[in-house]
Protein backbone atom coordinates (compact mmCIF):
# COMPACT_ATOMS: atom_id res chain seq x y z
CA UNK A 1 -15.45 21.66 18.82
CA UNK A 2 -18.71 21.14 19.98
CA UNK A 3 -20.28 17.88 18.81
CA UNK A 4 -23.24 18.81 16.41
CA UNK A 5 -26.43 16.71 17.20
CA UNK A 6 -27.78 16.81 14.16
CA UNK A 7 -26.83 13.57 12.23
CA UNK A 8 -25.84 14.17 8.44
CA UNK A 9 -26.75 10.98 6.58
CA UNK A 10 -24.94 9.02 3.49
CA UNK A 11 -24.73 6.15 1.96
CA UNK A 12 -20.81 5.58 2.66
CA UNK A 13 -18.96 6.90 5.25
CA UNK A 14 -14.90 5.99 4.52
CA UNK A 15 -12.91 6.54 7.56
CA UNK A 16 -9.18 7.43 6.21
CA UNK A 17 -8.08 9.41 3.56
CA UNK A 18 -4.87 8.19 2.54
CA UNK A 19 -4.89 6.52 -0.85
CA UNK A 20 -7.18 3.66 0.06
CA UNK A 21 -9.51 5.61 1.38
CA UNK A 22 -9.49 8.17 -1.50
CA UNK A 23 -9.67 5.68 -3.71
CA UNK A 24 -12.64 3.63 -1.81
CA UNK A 25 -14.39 7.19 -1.92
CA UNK A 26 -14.30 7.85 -5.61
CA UNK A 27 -15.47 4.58 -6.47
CA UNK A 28 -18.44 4.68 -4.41
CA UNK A 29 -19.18 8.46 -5.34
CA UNK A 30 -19.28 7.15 -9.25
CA UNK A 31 -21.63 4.38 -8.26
CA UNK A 32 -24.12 7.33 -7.41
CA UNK A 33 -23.85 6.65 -3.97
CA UNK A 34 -23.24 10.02 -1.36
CA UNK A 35 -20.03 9.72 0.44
CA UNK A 36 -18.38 11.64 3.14
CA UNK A 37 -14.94 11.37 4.21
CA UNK A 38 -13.46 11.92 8.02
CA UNK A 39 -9.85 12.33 8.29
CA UNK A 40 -8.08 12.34 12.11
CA UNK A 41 -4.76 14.09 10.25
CA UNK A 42 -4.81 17.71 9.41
CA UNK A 43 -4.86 16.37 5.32
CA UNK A 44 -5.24 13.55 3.03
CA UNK A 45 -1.92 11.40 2.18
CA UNK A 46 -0.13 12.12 5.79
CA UNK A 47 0.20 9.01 7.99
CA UNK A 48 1.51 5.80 5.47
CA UNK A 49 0.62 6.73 2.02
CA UNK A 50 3.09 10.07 2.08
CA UNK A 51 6.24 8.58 3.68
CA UNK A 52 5.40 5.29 1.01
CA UNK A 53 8.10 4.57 -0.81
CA UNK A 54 5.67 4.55 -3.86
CA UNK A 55 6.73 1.87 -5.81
CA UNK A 56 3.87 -0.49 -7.84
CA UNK A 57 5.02 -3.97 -9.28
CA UNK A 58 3.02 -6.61 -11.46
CA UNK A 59 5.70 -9.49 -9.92
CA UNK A 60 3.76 -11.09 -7.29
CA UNK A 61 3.56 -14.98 -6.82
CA UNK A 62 -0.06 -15.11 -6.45
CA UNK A 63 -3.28 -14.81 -8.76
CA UNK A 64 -4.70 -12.39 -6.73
CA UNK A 65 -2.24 -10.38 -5.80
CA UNK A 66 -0.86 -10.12 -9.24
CA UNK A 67 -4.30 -9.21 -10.12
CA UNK A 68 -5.05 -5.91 -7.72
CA UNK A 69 -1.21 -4.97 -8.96
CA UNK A 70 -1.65 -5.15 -12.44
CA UNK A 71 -4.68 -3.70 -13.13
CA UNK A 72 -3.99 -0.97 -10.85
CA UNK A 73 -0.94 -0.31 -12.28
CA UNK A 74 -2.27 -0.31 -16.09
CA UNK A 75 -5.24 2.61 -14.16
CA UNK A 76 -2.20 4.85 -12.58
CA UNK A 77 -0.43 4.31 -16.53
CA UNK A 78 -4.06 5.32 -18.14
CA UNK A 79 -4.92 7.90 -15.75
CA UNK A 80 -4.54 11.38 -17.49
CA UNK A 81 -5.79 10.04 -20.38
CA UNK A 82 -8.85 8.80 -18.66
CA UNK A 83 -9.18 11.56 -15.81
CA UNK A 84 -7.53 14.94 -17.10
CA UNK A 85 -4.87 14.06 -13.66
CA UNK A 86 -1.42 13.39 -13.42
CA UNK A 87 -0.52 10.78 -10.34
CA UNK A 88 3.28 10.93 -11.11
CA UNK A 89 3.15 6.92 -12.97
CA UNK A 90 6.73 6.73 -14.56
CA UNK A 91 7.93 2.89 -15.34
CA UNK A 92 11.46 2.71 -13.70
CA UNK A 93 10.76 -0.79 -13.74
CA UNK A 94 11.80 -3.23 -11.13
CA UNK A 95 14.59 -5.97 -10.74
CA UNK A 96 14.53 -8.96 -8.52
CA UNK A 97 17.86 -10.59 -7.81
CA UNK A 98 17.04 -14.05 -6.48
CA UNK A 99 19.20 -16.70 -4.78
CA UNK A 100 19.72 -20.14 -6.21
CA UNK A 101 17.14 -21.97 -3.75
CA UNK A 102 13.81 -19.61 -4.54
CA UNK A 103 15.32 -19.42 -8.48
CA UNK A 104 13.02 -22.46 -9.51
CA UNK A 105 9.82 -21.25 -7.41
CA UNK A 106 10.15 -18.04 -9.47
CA UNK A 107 10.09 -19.22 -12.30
CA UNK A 108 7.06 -20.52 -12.22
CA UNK A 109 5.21 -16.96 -10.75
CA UNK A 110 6.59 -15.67 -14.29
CA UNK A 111 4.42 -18.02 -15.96
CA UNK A 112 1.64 -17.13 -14.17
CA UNK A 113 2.22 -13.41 -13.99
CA UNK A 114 2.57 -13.38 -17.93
CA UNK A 115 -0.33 -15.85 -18.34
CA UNK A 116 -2.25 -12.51 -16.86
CA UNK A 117 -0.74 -10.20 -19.17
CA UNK A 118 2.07 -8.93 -17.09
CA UNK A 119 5.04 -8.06 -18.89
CA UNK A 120 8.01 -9.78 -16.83
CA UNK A 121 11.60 -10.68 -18.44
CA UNK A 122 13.36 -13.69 -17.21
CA UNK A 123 17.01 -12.72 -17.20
CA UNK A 124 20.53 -14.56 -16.13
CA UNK A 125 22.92 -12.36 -14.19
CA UNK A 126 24.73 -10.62 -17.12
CA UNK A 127 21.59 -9.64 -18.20
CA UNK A 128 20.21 -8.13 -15.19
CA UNK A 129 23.92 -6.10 -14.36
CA UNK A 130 23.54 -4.14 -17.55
CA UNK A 131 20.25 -2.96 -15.80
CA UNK A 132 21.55 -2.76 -12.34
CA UNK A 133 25.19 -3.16 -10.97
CA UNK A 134 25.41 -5.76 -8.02
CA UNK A 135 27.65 -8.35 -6.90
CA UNK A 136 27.01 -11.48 -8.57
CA UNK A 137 27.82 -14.01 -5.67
CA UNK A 138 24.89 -16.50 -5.44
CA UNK A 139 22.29 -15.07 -7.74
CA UNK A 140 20.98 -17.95 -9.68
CA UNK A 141 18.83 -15.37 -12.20
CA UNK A 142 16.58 -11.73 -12.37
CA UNK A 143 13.41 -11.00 -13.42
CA UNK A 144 13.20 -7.79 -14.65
CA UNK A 145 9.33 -5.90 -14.78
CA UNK A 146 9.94 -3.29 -17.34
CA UNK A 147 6.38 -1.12 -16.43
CA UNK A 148 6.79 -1.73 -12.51
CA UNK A 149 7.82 1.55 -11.45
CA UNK A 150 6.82 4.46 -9.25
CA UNK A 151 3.89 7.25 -8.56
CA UNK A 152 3.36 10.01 -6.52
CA UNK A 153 1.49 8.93 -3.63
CA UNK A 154 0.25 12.48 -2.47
CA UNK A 155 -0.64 13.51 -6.09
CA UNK A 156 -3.01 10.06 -6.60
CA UNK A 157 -4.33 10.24 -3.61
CA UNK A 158 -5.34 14.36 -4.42
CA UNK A 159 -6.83 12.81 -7.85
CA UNK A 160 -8.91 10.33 -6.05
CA UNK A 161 -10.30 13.02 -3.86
CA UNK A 162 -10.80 15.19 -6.80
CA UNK A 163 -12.45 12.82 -8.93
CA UNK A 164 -14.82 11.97 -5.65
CA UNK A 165 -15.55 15.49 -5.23
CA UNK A 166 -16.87 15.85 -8.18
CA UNK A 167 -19.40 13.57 -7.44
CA UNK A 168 -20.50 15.32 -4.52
CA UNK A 169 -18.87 13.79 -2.09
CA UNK A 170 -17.36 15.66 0.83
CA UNK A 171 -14.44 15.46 2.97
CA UNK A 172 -13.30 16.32 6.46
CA UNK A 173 -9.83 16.90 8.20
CA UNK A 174 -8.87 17.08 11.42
CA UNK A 175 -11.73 14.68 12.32
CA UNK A 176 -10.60 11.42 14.22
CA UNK A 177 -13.10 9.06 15.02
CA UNK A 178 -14.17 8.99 18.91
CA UNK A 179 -17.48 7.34 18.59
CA UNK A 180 -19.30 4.20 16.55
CA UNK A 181 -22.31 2.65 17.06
CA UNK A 182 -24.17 0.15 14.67
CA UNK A 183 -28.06 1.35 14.51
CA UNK A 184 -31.36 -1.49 14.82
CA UNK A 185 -31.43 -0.76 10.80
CA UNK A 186 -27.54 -2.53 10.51
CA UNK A 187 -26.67 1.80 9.48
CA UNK A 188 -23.82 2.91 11.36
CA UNK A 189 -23.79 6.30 13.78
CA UNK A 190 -20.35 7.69 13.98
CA UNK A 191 -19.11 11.00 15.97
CA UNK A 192 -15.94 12.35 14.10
CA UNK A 193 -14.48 15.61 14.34
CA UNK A 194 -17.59 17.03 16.31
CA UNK A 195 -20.22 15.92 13.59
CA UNK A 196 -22.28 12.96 13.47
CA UNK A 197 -23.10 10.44 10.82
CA UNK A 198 -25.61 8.21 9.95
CA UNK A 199 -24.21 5.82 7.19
CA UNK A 200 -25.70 3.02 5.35
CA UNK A 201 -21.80 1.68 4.59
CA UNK A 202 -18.52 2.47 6.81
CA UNK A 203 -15.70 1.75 4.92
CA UNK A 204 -12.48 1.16 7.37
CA UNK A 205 -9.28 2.86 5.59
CA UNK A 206 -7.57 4.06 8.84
CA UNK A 207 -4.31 2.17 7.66
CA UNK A 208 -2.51 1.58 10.93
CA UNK A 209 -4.78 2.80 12.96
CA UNK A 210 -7.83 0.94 11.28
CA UNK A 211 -7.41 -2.00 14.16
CA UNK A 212 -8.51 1.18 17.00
CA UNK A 213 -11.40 2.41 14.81
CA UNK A 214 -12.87 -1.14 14.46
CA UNK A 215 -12.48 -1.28 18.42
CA UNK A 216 -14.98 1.51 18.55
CA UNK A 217 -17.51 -0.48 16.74
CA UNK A 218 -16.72 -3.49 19.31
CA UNK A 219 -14.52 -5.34 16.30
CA UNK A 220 -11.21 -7.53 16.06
CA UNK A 221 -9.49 -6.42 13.10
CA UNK A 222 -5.66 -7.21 13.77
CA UNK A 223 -4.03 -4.20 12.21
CA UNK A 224 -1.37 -2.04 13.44
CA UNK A 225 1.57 0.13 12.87
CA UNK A 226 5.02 -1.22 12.11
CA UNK A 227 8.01 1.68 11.10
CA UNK A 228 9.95 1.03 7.73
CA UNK A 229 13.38 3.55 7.45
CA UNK A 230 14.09 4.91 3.90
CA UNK A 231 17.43 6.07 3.89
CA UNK A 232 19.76 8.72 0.82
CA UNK A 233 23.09 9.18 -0.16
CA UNK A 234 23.99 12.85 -0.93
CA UNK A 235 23.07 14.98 -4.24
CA UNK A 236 25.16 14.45 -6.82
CA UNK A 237 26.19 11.18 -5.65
CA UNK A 238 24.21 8.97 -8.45
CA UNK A 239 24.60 9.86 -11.68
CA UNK A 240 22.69 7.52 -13.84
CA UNK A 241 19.25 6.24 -13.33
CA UNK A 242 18.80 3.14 -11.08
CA UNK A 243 15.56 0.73 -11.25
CA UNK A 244 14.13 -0.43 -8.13
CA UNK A 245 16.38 -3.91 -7.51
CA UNK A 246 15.97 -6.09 -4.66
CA UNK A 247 18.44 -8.83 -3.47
CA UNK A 248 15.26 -11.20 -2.27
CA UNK A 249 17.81 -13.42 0.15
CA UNK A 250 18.66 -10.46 2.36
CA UNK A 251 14.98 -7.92 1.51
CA UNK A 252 17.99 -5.02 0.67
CA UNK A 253 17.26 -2.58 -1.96
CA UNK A 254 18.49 0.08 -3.78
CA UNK A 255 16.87 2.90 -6.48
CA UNK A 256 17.59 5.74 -7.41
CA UNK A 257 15.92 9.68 -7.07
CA UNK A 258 17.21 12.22 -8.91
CA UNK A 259 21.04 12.61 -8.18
CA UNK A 260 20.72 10.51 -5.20
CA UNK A 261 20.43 6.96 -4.16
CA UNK A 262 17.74 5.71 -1.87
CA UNK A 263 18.59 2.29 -0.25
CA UNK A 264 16.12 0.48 2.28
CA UNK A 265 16.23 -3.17 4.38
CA UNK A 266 14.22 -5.58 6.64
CA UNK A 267 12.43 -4.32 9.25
CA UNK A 268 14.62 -4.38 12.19
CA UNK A 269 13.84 -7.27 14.19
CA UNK A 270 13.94 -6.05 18.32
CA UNK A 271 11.50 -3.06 17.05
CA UNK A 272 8.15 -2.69 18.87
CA UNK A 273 5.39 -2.03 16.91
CA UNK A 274 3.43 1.21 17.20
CA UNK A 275 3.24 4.82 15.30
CA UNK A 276 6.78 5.90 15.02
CA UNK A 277 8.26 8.13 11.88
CA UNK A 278 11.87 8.99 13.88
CA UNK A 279 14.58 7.85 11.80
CA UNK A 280 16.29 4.80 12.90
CA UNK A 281 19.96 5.55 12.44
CA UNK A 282 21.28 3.51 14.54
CA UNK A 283 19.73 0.55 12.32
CA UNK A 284 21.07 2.12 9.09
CA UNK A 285 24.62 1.08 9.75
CA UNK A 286 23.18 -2.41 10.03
CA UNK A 287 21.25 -1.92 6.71
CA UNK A 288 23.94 -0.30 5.35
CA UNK A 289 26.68 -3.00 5.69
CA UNK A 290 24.35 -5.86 3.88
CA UNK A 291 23.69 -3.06 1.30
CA UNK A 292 26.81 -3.17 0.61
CA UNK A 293 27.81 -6.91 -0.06
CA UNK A 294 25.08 -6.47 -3.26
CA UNK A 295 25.87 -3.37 -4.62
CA UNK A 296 29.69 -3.00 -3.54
CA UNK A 297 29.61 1.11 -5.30
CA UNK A 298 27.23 2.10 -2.21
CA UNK A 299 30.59 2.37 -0.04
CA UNK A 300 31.92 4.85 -1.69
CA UNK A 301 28.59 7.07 -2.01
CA UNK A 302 28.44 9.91 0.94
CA UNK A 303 25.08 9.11 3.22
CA UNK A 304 22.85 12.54 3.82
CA UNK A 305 20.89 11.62 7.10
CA UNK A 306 18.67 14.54 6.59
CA UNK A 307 17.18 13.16 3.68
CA UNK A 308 16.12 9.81 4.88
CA UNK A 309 12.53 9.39 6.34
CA UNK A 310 10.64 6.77 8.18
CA UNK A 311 7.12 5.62 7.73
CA UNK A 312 4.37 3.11 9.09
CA UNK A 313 3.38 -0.37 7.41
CA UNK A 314 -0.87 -0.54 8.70
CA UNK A 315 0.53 -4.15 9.34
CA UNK A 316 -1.83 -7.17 9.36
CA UNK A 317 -0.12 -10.45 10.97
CA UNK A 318 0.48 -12.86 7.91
CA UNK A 319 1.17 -9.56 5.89
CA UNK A 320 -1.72 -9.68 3.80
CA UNK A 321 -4.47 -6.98 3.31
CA UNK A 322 -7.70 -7.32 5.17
CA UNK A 323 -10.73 -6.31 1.92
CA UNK A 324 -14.23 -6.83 2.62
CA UNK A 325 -17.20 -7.11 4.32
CA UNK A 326 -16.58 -8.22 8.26
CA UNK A 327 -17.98 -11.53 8.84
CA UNK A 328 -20.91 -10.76 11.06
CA UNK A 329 -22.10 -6.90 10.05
CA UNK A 330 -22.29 -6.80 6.07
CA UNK A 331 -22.79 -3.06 6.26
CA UNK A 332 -19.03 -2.83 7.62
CA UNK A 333 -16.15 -3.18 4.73
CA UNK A 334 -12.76 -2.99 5.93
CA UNK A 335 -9.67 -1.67 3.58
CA UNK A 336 -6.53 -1.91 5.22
CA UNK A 337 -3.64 -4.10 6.48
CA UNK A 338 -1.62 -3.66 3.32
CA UNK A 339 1.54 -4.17 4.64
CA UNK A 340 3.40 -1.75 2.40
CA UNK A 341 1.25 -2.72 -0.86
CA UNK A 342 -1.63 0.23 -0.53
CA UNK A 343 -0.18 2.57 -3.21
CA UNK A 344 0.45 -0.37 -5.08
CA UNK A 345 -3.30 -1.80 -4.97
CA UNK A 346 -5.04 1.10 -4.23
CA UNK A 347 -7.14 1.57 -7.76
CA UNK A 348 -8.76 -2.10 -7.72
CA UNK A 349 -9.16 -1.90 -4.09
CA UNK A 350 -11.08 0.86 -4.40
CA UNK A 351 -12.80 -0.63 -7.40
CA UNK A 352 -13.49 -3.87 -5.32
CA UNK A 353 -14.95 -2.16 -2.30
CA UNK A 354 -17.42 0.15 -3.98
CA UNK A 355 -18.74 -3.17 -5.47
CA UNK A 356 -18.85 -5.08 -1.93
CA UNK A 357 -20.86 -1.83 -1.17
CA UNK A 358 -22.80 -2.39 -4.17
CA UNK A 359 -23.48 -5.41 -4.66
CA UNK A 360 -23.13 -7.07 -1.39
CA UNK A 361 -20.35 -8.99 -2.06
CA UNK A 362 -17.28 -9.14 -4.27
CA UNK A 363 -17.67 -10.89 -7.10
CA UNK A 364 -15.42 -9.70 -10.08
CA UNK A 365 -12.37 -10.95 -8.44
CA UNK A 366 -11.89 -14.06 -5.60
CA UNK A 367 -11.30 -12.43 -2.91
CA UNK A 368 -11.85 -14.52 -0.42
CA UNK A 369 -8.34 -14.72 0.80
CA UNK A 370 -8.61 -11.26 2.05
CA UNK A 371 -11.80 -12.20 4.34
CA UNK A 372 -11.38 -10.97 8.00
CA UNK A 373 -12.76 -14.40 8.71
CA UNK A 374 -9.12 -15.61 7.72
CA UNK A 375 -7.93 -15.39 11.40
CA UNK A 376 -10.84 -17.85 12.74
CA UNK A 377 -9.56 -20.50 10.91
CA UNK A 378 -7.34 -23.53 12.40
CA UNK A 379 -3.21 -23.39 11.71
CA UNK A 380 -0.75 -20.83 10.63
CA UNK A 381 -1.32 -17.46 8.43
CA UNK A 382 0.76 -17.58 5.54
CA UNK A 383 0.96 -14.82 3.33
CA UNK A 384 -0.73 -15.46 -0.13
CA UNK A 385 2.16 -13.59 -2.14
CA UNK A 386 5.80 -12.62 -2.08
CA UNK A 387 6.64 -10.23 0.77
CA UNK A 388 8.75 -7.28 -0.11
């Protein structure tokens, strides 16, 4: 395509629509500000947010954290109610298994997840094995997050898009990024797909590939792919429903999907970072094998190759999101760097960006922690919530 000279101008220009950068869109767009949207995939959803695993919890160790979850997981509850759209919310709840030395630390998180109205059970282990069958060995106690659960991350991310479009604003596939430049004004010009913008506000919602559109504009933004493997057991090999539960000491976990079970692990640790969705079956056996110590019934459950999947992390170094303006251009918000949490946060991401758009800054929530400006400071990068 031909690059068209003519520059269209808007007030927003978000650069990724997965569900971040849906989400981003449609709360700008209901601010009254115009919005366009520039996609390099041939659709919205199809790089992280479609091979997510599309699970949303309230349990986080953090204020923040537990913040962005919670509210965005009370949105995806209210959301045909509110919008006339279904994004697939069911609460399937999730279960944490945790070893006797972290037992203590949780306990405390519960206190300060329910002081901020999340609804979190403290359970001991014959509690938590009438919700979940596992292998007892070494689990001090559960906590058990009865509206954690799952939504569809192709049908929220088609809501957000629909609810922006009704504003007016306007999307674009098949439109990678190959040229930014910031104008005298601090407005941004930006070749994508062969037309040209001129916007007040780019948003950066590339997930992984968010740290190469910033390096257009000139920026550091430390964000990159890193491959997670889902992998099934055969149809008709589950045959009763199975919350989400993770064994924290060894990051296993098992849940159910219709007749089968899905089972996932660690990332696997010799793996080079980069954009790669091949299944990793050679790790499975690995993942497999610790499965099974926890939940001992996984042995005897056939495995179906062809229904596991891999997908991308956008993965930010101390695993925690990158939200807000960057440090020296205030007319450029990034939105990425979730490390597996976007579907989780993306409502109140959204929400928080359009208002760093709006206002200038973020001020309904601290978000401070999230600053790009993070990696200038002196010692290590710690993430600010429980990594999962």
């Amino acid at each position: 395509m031909q690059p068209c000279n003519e520059e269209q101008g808007v007030d927003v220009l978000v650069i990724g629509a997965g569900i971040i950068g849906a989400s981003c869109a449609y709360h700008c767009s209901a601010l009254g500000r115009s919005v366009a949207v520039v996609e390099a995939l041939s659709t919205y959803a199809a790089g992280s947010t479609g091979r997510s695993f599309a699970s949303v919890r309230g349990q986080w160790a953090d204020r923040l954290n537990i913040e962005l979850s919670w509210r965005s997981i009370q949105r995806y509850r209210d959301f045909a109610n509110d919008h006339g759209l279904d994004v697939g919310y069911r609460a399937t709840g999730y279960l944490f298994l945790f070893p006797q030395r972290e037992w203590q630390q949780h306990q405390a998180a519960v206190e300060l997840q329910r002081s901020l109205g999340v609804p979190v059970e403290v359970l001991d282990v014959p509690a938590a094995q009438r919700l979940s069958s596992f292998d007892p060995a070494g689990i001090a106690g559960a906590t058990w997050g009865p509206e954690d659960g799952q939504v569809d991350p192709h049908g929220a991310t088609s809501a957000f898009l629909t609810l922006a479009r009704r504003n007016d604003a306007r999307a674009w596939f098949g439109a990678p990024v190959v040229e930014i430049a910031e104008n005298t004004d601090a407005s941004w010009s930006v070749l994508a797909g062969g037309r040209r913008f001129r916007a007040q506000h780019v948003v950066n919602a590339a997930g992984g590939w968010s740290g190469e559109v910033a390096a257009l504009a000139g920026m550091d933004v430390p964000v990159g792919h890193s491959r997670r493997n889902v992998y099934a057991t055969a149809a008709g090999s589950c045959t009763r429903p199975v919350p989400l539960t993770i064994d924290v000491a060894t990051g296993v976990a098992v849940r159910s999907e219709g007749d089968r079970l899905l089972f996932y692990g660690s990332h696997r640790p010799d793996q080079a970072d980069g954009y790669d969705i091949a299944v990793d079956l050679d790790w499975m056996q690995t993942v497999l094998e610790t499965s099974v110590e926890r939940f001992p019934y996984l042995a005897d459950m056939p495995i179906d190759t062809r229904a596991a999947w891999a997908g991308t992390y956008d993965l930010c170094p101390d695993h925690t999101a990158i939200v807000g303006a960057d440090p020296a251009h205030a007319t450029w918000v990034n939105a990425c760097g979730f490390s597996g949490h976007g579907v989780m946060q993306a409502p109140e991401v959204g929400r928080i960006v359009a208002e760093q758009v709006q206002l200038g800054r973020i001020e309904s929530v601290d978000a401070s922690s999230l600053s790009l400006s993070r990696f200038d400071r002196d010692g290590p990068l710690v993430p600010i919530g429980m990594v999962f």
